[in-house]
Protein backbone atom coordinates (compact mmCIF):
# COMPACT_ATOMS: atom_id res chain seq x y z
CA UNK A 1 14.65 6.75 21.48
CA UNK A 2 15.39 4.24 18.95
CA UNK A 3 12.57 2.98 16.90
CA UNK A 4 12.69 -0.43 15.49
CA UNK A 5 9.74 -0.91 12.38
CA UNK A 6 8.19 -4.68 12.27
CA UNK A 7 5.99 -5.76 10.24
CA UNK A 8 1.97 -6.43 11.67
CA UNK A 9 0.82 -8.91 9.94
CA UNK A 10 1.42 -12.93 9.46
CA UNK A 11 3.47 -13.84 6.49
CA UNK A 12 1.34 -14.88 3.43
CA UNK A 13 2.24 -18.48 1.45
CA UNK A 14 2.75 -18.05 -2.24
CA UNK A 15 0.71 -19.99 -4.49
CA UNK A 16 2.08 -22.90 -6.12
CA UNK A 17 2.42 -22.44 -9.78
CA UNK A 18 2.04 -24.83 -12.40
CA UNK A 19 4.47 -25.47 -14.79
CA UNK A 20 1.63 -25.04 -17.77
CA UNK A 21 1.21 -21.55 -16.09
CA UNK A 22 4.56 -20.58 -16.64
CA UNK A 23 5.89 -18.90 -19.79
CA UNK A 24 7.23 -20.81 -22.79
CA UNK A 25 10.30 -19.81 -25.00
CA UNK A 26 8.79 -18.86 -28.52
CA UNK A 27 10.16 -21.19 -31.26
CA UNK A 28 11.60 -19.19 -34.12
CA UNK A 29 11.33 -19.78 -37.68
CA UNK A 30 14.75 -20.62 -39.04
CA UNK A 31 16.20 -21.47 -42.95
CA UNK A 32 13.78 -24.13 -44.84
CA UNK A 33 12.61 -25.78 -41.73
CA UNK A 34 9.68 -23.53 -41.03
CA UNK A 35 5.92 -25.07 -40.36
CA UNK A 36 4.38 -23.29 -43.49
CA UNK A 37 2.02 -25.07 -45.87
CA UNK A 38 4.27 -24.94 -48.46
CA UNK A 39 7.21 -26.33 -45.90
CA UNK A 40 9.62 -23.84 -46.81
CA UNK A 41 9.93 -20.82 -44.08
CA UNK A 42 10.75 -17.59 -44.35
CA UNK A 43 14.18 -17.76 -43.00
CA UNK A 44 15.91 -14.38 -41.29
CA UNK A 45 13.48 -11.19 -41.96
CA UNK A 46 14.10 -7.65 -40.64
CA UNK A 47 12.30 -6.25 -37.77
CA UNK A 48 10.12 -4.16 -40.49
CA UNK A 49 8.82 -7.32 -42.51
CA UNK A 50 5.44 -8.09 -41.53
CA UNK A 51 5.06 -11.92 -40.56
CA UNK A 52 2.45 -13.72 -42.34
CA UNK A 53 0.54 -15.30 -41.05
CA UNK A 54 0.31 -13.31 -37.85
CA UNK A 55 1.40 -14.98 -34.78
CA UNK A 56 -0.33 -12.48 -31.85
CA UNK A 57 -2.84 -14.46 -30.37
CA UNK A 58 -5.05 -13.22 -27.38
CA UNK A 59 -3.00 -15.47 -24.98
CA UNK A 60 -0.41 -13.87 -25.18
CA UNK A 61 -2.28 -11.03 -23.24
CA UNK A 62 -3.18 -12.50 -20.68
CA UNK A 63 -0.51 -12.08 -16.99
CA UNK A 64 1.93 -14.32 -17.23
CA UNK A 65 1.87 -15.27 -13.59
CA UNK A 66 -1.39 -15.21 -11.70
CA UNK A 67 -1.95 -11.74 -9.99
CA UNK A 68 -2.74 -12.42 -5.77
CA UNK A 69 -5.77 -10.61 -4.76
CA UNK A 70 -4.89 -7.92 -2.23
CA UNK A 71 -6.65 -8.45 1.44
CA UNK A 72 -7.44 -5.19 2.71
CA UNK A 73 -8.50 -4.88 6.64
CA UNK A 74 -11.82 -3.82 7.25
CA UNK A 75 -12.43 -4.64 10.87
CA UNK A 76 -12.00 -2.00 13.39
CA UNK A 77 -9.67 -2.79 16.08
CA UNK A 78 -10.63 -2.86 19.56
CA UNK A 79 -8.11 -1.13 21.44
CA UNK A 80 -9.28 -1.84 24.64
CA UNK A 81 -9.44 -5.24 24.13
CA UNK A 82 -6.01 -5.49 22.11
CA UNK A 83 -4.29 -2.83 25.34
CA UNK A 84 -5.73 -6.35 28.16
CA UNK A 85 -4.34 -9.01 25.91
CA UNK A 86 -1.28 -7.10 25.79
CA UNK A 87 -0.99 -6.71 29.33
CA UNK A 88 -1.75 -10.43 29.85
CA UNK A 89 0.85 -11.20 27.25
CA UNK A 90 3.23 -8.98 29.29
CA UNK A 91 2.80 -10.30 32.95
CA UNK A 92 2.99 -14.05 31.72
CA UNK A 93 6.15 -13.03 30.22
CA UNK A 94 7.33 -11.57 33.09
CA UNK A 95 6.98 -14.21 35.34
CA UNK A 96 8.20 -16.63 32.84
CA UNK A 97 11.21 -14.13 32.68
CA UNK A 98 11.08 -13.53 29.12
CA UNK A 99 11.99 -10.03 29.52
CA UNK A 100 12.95 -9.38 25.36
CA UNK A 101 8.69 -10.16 24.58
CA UNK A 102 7.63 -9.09 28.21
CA UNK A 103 9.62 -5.15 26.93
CA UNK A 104 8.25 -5.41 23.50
CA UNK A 105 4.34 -5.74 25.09
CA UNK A 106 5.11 -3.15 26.94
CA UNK A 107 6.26 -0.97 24.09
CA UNK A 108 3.06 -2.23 22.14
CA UNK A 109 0.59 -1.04 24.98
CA UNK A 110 2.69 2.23 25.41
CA UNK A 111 2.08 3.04 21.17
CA UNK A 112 -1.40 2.38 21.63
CA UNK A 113 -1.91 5.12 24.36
CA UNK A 114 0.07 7.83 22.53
CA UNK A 115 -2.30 6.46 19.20
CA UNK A 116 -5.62 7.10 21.23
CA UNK A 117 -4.18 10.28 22.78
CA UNK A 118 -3.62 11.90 19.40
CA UNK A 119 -5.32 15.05 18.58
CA UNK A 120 -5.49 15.27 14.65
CA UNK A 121 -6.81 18.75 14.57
CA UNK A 122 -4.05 19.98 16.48
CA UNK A 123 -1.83 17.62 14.06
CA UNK A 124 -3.49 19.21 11.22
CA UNK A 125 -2.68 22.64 12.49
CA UNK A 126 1.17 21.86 12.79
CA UNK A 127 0.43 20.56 8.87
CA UNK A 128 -0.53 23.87 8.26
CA UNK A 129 2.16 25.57 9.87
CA UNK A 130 5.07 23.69 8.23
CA UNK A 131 3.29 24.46 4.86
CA UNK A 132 3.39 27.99 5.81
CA UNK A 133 7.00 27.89 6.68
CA UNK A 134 8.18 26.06 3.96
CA UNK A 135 9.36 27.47 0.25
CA UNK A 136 6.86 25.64 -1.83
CA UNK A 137 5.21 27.89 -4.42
CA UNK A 138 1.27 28.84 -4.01
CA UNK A 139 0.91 28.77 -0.22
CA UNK A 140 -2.48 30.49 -0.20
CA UNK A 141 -3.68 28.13 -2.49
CA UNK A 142 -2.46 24.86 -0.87
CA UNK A 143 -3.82 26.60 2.34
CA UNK A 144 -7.15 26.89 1.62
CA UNK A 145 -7.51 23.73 -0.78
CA UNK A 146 -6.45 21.21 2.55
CA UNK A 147 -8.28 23.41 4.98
CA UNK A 148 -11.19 22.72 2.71
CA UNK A 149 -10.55 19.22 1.99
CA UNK A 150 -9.90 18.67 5.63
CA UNK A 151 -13.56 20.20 6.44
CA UNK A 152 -15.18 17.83 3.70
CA UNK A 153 -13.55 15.11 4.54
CA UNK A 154 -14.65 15.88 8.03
CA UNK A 155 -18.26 16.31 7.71
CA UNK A 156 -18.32 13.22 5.31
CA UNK A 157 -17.32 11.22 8.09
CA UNK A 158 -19.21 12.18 10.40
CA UNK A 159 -22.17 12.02 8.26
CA UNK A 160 -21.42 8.12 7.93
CA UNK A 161 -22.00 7.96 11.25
CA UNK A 162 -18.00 7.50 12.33
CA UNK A 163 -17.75 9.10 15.78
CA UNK A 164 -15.69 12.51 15.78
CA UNK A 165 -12.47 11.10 16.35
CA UNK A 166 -12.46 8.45 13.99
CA UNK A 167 -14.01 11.37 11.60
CA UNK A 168 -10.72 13.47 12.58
CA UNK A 169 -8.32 11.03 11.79
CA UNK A 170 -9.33 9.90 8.35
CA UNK A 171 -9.80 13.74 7.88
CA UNK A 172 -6.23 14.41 8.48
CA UNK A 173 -5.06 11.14 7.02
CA UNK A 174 -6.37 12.27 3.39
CA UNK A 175 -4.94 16.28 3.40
CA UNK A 176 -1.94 15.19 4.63
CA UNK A 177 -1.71 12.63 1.54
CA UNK A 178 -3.01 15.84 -0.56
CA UNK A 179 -0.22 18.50 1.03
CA UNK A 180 2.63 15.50 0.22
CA UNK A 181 1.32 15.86 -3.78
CA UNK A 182 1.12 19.44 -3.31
CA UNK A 183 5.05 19.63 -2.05
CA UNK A 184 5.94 16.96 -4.63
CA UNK A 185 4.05 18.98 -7.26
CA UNK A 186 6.01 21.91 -6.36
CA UNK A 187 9.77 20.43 -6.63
């Protein structure tokens, strides 16, 4: 099957900048037309020469364009809820024959099963396996440190009050991003 990636979310509007915000072209000190007291400059020095008196000033470490906040999704999803709109979604768009968005709902509602099917203990398992039959260096070790991390992470989660399959996931999710550092580690 081919799989075609999309992006999930709506796509964000840059903020305006203003043209004070943007960065200025330093003015150089040149022959006798510098802005000393004495008004003669320093004309061409070498990078070494110190430059009196100093021109650093704490604006200059500041960003130079404003830095966007990151939104980060908190909200669990409701998948039940999400799976019904997407059926709705996919029988108006049948009988409005808009077969193109009625097939992608139906593609969206068919990843959302196999997402709630998932096992991620038997995932983590096959993790385990491909560690063991690959050639990285200090198997053992990267055995027992993920089946370890895996259990903490576990009974963390579950501690939080997650329910055991949200517990899993995150579980998995964070030894699998630990065996990828473990296999870059070991190039």
């Amino acid at each position: 099957m081919k799989k075609i990636s999309y992006i999930n979310k709506a796509p964000e509007v840059m903020p305006k900048i203003d043209p004070k915000d943007m960065p200025s072209t330093h003015v150089g000190e040149e022959g006798l037309s510098g802005d000393t007291s004495a008004g003669v400059g320093r004309g061409f020095t070498s990078p070494a020469d110190p430059v009196w008196p100093p021109t650093h000033s704490e604006k200059e470490d500041e960003p130079v364009l404003p830095e966007r906040p990151k939104a980060k999704n908190t909200e669990k999803m409701d998948y039940e809820e999400l799976t019904g709109l997407l059926v709705d979604l996919a029988d108006d768009m049948d009988k409005q024959e808009d077969m193109a968005l009625a097939n992608f709902a139906d593609f969206l509602i068919k990843k959302i099963a196999v997402q709630k099917s998932l096992d991620y203990s038997l995932l983590f398992r096959d993790l385990l396996v491909k560690i063991v039959e690959s050639d990285i260096t200090n198997q053992e070790e990267v055995l027992i440190k993920l089946t370890k991390q895996f259990n903490e992470l576990l009974k963390m989660y579950v501690n939080l009050g997650n329910s055991l399959a949200d517990s899993k996931r995150e579980a998995y999710q964070g030894s699998a991003l630990k065996a990828e550092e473990h296999v870059k580690e070991s190039r």
